[in-house]
C-alpha atoms as a PDB file:
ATOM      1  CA  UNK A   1     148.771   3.737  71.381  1.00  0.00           C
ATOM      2  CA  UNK A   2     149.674   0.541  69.467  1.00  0.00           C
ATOM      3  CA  UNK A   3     152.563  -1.537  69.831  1.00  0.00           C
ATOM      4  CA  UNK A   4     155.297  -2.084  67.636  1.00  0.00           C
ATOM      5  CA  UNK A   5     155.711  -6.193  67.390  1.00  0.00           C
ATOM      6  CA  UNK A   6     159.223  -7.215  65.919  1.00  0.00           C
ATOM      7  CA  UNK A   7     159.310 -10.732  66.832  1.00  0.00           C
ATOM      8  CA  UNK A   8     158.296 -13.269  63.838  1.00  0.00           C
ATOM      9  CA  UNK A   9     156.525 -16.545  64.183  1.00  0.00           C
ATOM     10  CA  UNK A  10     157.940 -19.920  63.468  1.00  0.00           C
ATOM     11  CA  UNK A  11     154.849 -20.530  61.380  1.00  0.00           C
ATOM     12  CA  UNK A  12     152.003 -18.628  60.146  1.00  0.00           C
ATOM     13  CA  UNK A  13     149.000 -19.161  57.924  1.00  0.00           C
ATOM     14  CA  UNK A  14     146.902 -16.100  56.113  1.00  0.00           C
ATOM     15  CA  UNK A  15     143.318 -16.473  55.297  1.00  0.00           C
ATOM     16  CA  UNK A  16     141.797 -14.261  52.716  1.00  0.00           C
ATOM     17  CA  UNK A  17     138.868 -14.248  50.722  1.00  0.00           C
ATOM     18  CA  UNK A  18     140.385 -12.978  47.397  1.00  0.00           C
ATOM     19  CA  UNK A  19     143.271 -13.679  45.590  1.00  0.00           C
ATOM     20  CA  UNK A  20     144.907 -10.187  45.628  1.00  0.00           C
ATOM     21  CA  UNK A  21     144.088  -9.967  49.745  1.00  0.00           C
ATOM     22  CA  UNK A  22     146.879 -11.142  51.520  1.00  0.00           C
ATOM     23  CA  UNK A  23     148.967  -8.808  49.896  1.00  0.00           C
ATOM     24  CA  UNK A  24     146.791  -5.834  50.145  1.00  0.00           C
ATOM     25  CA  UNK A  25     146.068  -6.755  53.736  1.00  0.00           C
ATOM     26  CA  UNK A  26     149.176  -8.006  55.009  1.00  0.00           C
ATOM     27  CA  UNK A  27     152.015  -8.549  52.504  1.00  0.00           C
ATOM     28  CA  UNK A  28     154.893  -6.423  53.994  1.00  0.00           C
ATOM     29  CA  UNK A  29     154.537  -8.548  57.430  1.00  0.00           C
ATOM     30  CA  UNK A  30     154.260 -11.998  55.780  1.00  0.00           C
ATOM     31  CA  UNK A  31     157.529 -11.009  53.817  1.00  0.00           C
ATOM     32  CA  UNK A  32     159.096  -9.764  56.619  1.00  0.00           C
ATOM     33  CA  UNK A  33     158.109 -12.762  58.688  1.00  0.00           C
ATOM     34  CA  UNK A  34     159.643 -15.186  55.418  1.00  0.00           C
ATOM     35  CA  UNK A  35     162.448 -13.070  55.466  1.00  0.00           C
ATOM     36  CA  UNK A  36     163.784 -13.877  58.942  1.00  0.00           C
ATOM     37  CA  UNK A  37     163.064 -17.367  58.760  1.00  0.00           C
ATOM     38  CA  UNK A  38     159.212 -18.232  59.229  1.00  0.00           C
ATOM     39  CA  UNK A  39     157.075 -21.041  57.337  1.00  0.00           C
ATOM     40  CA  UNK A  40     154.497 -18.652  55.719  1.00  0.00           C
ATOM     41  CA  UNK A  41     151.518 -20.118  54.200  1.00  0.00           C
ATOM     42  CA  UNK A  42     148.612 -18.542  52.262  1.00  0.00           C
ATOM     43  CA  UNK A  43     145.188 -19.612  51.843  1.00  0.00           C
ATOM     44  CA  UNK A  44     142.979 -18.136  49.249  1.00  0.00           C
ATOM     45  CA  UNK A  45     139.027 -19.222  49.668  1.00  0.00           C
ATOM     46  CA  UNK A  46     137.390 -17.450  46.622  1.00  0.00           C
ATOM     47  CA  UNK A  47     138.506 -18.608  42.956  1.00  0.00           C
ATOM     48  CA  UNK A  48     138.939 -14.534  41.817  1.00  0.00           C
ATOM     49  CA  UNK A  49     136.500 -15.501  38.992  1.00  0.00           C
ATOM     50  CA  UNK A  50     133.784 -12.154  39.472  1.00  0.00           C
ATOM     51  CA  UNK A  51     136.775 -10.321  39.399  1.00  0.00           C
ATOM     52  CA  UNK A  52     136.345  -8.201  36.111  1.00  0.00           C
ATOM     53  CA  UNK A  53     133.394  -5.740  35.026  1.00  0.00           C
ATOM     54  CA  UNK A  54     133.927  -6.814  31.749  1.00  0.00           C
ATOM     55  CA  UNK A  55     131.080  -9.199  30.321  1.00  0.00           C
ATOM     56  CA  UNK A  56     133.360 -10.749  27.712  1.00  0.00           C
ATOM     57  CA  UNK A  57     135.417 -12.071  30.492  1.00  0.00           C
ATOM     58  CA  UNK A  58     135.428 -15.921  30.761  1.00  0.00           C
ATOM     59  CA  UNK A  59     135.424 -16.857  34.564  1.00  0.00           C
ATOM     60  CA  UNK A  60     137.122 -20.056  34.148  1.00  0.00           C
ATOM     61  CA  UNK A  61     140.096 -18.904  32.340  1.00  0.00           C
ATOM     62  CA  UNK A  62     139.877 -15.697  34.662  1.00  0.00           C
ATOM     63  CA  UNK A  63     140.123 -18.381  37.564  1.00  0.00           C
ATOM     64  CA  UNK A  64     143.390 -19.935  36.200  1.00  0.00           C
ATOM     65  CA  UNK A  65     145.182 -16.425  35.228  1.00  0.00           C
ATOM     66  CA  UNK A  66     144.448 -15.208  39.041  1.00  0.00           C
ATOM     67  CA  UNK A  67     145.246 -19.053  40.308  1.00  0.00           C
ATOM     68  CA  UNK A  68     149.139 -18.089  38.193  1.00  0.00           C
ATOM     69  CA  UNK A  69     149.424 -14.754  39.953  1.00  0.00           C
ATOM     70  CA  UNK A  70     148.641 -16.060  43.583  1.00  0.00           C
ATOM     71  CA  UNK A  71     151.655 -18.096  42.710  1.00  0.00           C
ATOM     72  CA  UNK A  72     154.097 -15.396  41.724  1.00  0.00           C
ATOM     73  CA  UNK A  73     153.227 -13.491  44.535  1.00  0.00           C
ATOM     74  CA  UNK A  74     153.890 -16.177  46.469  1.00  0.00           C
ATOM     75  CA  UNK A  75     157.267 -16.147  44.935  1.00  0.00           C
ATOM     76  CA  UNK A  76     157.814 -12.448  45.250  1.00  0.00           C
ATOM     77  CA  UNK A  77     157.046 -12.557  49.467  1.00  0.00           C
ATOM     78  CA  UNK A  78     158.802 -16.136  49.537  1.00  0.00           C
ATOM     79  CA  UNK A  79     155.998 -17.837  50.643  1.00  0.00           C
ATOM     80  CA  UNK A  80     156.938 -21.979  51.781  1.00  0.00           C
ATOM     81  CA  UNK A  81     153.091 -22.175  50.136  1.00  0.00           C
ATOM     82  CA  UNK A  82     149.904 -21.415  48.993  1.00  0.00           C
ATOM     83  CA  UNK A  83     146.561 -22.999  49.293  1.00  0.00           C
ATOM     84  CA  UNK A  84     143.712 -22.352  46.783  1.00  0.00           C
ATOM     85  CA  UNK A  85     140.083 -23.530  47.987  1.00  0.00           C
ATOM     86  CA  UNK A  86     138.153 -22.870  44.655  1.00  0.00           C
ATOM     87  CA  UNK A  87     134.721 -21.059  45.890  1.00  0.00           C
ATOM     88  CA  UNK A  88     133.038 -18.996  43.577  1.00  0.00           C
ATOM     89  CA  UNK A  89     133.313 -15.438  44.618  1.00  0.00           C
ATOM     90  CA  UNK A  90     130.226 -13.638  45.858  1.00  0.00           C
ATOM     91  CA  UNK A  91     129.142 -17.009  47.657  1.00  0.00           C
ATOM     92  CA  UNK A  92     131.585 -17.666  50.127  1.00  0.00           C
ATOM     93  CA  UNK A  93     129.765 -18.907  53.681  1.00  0.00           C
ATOM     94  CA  UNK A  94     131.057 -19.239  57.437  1.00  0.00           C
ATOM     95  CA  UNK A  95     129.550 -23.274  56.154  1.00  0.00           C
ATOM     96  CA  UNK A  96     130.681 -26.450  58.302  1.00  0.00           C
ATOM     97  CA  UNK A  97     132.665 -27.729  55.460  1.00  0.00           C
ATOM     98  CA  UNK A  98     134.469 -24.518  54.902  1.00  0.00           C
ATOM     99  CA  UNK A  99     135.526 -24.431  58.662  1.00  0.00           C
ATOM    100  CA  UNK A 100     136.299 -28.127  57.974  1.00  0.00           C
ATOM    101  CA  UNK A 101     138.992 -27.401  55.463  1.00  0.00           C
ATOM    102  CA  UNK A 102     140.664 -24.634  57.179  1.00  0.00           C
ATOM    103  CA  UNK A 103     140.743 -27.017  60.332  1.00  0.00           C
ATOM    104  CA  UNK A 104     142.443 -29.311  58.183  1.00  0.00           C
ATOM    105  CA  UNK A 105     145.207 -26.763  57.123  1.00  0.00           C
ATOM    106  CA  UNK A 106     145.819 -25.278  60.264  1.00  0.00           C
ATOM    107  CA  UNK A 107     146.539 -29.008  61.599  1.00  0.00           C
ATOM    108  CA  UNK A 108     148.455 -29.385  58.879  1.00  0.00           C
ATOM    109  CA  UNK A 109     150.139 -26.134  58.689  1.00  0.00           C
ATOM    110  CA  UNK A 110     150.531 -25.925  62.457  1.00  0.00           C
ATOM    111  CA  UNK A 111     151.195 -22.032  62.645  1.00  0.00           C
ATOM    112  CA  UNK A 112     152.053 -20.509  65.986  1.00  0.00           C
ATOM    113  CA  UNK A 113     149.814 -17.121  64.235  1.00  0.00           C
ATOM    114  CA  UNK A 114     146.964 -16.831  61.892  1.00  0.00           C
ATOM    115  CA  UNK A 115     146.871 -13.700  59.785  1.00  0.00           C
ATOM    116  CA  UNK A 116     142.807 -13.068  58.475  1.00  0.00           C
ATOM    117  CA  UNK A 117     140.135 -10.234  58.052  1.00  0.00           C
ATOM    118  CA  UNK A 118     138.434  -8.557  61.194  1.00  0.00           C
ATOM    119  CA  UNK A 119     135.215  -9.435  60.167  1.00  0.00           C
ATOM    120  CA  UNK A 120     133.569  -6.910  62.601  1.00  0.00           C
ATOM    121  CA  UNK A 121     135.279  -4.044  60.548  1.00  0.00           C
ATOM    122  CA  UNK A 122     132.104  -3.055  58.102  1.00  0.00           C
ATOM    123  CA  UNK A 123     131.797   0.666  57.337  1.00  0.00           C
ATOM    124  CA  UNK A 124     134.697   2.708  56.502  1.00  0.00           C
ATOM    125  CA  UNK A 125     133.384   6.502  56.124  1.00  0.00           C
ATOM    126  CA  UNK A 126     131.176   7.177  53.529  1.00  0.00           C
ATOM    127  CA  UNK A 127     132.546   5.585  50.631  1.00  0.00           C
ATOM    128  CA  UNK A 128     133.087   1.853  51.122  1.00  0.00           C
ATOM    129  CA  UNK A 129     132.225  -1.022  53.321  1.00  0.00           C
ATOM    130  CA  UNK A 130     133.698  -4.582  53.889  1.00  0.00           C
ATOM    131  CA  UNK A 131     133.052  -6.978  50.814  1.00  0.00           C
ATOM    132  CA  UNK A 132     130.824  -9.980  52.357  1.00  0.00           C
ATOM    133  CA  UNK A 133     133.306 -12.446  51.202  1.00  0.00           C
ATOM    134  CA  UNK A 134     135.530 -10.519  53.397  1.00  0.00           C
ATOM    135  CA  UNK A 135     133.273 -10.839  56.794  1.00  0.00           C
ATOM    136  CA  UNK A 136     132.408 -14.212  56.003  1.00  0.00           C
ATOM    137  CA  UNK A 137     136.300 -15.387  55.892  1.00  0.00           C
ATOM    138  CA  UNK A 138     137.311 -13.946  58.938  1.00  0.00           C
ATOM    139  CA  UNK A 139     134.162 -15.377  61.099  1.00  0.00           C
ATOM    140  CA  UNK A 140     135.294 -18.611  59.255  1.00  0.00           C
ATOM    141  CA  UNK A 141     138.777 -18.247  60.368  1.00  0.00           C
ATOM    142  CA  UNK A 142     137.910 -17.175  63.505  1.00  0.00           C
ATOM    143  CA  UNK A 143     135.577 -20.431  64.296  1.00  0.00           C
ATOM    144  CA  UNK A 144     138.602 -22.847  63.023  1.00  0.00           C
ATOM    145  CA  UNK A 145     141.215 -21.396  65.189  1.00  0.00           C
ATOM    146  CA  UNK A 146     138.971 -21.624  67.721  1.00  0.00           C
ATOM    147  CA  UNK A 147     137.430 -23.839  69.301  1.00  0.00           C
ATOM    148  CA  UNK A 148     137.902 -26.052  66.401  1.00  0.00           C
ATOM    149  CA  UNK A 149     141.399 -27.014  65.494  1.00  0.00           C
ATOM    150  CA  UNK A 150     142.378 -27.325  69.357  1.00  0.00           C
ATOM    151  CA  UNK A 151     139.607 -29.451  69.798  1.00  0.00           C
ATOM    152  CA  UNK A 152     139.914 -33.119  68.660  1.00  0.00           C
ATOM    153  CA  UNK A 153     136.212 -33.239  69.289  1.00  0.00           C
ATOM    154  CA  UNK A 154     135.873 -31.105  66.378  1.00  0.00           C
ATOM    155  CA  UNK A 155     136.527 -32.578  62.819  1.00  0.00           C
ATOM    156  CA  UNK A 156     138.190 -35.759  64.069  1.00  0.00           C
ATOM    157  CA  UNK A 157     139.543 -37.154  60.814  1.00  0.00           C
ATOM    158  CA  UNK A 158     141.537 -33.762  59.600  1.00  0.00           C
ATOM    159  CA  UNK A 159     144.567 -34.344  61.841  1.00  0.00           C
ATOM    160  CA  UNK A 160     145.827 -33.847  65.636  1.00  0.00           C
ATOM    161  CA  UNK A 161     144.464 -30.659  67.151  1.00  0.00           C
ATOM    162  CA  UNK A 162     146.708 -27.377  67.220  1.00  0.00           C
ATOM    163  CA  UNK A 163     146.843 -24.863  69.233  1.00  0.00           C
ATOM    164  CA  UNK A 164     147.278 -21.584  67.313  1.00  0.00           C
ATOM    165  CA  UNK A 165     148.862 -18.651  69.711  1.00  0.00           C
ATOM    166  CA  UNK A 166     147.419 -15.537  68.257  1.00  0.00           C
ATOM    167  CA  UNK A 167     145.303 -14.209  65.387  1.00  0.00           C
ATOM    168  CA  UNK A 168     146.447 -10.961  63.896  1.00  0.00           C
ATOM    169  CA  UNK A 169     143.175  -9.186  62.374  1.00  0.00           C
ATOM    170  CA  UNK A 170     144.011  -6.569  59.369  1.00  0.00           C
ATOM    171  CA  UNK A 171     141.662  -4.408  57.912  1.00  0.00           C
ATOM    172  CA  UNK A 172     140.372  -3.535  61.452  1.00  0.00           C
ATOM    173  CA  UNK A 173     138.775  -0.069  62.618  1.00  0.00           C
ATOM    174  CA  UNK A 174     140.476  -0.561  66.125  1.00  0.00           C
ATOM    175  CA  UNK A 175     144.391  -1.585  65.614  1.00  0.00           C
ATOM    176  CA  UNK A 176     146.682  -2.307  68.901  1.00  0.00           C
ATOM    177  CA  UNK A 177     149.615  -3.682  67.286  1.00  0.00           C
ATOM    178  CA  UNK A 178     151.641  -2.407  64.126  1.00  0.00           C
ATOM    179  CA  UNK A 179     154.430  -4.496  62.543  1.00  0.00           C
ATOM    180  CA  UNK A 180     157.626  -2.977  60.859  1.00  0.00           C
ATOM    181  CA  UNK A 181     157.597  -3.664  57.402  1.00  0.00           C
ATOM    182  CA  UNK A 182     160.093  -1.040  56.535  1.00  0.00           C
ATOM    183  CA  UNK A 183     162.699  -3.630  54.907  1.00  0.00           C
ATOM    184  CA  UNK A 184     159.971  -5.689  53.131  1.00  0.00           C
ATOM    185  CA  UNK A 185     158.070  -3.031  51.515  1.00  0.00           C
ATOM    186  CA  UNK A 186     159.371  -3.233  48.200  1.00  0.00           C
ATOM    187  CA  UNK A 187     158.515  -7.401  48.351  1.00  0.00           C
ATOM    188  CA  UNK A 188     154.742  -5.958  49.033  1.00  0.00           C
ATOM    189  CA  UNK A 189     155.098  -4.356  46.484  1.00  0.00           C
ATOM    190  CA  UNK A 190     156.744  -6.279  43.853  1.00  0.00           C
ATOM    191  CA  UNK A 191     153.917  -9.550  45.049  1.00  0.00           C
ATOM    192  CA  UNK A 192     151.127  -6.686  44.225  1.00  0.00           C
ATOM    193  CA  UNK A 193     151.924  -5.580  41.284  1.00  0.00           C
ATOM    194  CA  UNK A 194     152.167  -9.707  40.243  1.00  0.00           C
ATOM    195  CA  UNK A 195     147.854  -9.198  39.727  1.00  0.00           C
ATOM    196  CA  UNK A 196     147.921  -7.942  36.642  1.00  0.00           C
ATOM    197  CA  UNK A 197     144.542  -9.069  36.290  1.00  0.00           C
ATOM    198  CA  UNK A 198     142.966  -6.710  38.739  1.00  0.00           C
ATOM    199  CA  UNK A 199     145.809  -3.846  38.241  1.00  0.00           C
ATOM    200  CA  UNK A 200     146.965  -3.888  34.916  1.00  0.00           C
ATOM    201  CA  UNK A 201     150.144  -2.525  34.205  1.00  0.00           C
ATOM    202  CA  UNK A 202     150.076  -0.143  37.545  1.00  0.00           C
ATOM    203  CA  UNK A 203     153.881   0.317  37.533  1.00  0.00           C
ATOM    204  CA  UNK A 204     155.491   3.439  39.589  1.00  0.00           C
ATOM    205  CA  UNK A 205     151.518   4.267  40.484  1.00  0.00           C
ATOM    206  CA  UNK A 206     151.123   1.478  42.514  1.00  0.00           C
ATOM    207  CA  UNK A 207     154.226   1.922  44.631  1.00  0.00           C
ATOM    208  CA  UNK A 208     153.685   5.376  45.715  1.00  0.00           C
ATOM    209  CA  UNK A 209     150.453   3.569  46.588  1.00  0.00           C
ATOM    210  CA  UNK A 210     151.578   1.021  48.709  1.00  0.00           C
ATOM    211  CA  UNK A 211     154.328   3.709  50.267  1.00  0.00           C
ATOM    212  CA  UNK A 212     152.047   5.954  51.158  1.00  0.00           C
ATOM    213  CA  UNK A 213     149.575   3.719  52.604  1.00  0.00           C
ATOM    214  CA  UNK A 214     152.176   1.813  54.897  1.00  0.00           C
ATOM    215  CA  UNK A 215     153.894   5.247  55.810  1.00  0.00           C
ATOM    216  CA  UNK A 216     150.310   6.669  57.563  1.00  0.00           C
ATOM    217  CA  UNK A 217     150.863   3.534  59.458  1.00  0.00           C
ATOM    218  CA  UNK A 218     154.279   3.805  60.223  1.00  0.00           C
ATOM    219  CA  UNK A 219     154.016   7.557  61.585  1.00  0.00           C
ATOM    220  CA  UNK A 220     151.867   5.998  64.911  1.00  0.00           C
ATOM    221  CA  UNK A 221     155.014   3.804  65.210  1.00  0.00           C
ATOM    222  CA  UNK A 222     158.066   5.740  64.892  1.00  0.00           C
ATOM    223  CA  UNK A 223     159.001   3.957  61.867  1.00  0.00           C
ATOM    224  CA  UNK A 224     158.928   4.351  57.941  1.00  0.00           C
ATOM    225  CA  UNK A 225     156.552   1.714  57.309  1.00  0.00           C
ATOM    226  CA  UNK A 226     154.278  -0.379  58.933  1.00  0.00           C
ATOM    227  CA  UNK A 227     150.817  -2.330  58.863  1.00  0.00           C
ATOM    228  CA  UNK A 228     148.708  -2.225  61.436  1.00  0.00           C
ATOM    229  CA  UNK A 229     146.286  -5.667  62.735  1.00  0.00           C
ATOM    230  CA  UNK A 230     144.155  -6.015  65.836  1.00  0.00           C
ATOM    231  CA  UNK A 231     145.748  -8.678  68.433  1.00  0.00           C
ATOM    232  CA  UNK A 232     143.696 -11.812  69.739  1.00  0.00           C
ATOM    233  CA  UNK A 233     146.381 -13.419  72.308  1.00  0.00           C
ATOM    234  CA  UNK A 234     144.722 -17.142  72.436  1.00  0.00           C
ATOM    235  CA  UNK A 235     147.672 -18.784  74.711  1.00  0.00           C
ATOM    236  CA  UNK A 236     151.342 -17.905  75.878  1.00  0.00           C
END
């Protein structure tokens, strides 16, 4: 049975791949978490710019349109800020100087939890697995929290080592902790429906979407709505 986890970080920092991600993934907890008082921080690794199946789209001006809504999202879940790394999507690697940067945020950041993608979560039934981008983010993630950014072996020059407390991994196939995001589903929503680039003018739709979605969650926790991560407990 998972456990419902009500208490909100001082600080946190979310990793995603993709600039719609956090929200999908994790929006109604990073609100929640703003809401009561945390420093919430987002970091985006791919630019967005594959992100259309139309070939008369122009990737660069794709890139700044999705670069505008990761900041009005931002806005919508009252973010303290946002953090755009600028890889082309489709080749995002677990590289040295990708685990470099996020070292350098999370020292700079200093968040008590890190929000990012179970990368070990790959098939879900039939019909879709994890987007490589995806995997490749959360192993990244994974590798700067830790060792790395407690180290000050590691990376020497991107600022005094942090300890970061826990990682919560969404997305996962085996979830032990669900957070309450009852009063800060609307914000999820509202921050969502801010990629009009990827959603178009979703309206109503995509609230019923987002509902319905947290509500499956919220039924193993006795509440209306929740989202559900793995837990990784790195220090007391």
């Amino acid at each position: 049975m998972a456990e419902l986890v009500d208490r909100a970080p001082a600080r946190a920092l979310a990793v995603y791949a993709h600039p719609d991600d956090p929200e999908v993934s994790c929006g109604g907890t990073l609100a929640r978490w703003a809401e009561a008082g945390a420093q919430v921080h987002v970091v985006v690794c791919a630019a967005g710019d594959k992100g259309s199946a139309d070939p008369g789209t122009v990737p660069s001006e794709l890139t700044a349109r999705r670069s505008a809504e990761v900041a009005a999202a931002g806005r919508a879940l009252g973010l303290a800020g946002h953090h755009l790394l600028g890889l082309p999507d489709g080749e995002v690697d677990n590289t040295l100087d990708l685990r470099r940067r996020l070292v350098e945020l999370i020292r700079h950041v200093r968040p008590e939890v890190v929000v990012c993608p179970d990368p070990t979560a790959v098939f879900f039934g039939r019909s879709y697995f994890n987007h490589r981008d995806h995997r490749e983010v959360g192993y990244a993630t994974l590798d700067a929290v830790s060792p790395a950014a407690a180290n000050p072996h590691y990376f020497p020059d991107a600022g005094p080592p942090h300890q970061v407390r826990a990682v919560y991994l969404s997305g996962t196939l085996d979830p032990d902790v669900l957070v309450d995001i009852t009063a800060s589903i609307e914000a999820k929503a509202e921050a969502l429906l801010h990629h009009e680039s990827q959603l178009g003018d979703a309206g109503e739709w995509m609230r019923q979407v987002v509902r319905q979605r947290a509500e499956d969650a919220g039924r193993a926790a006795g509440v209306a709505y929740a989202e559900s991560f793995r837990l990784l407990q790195l220090a007391d």
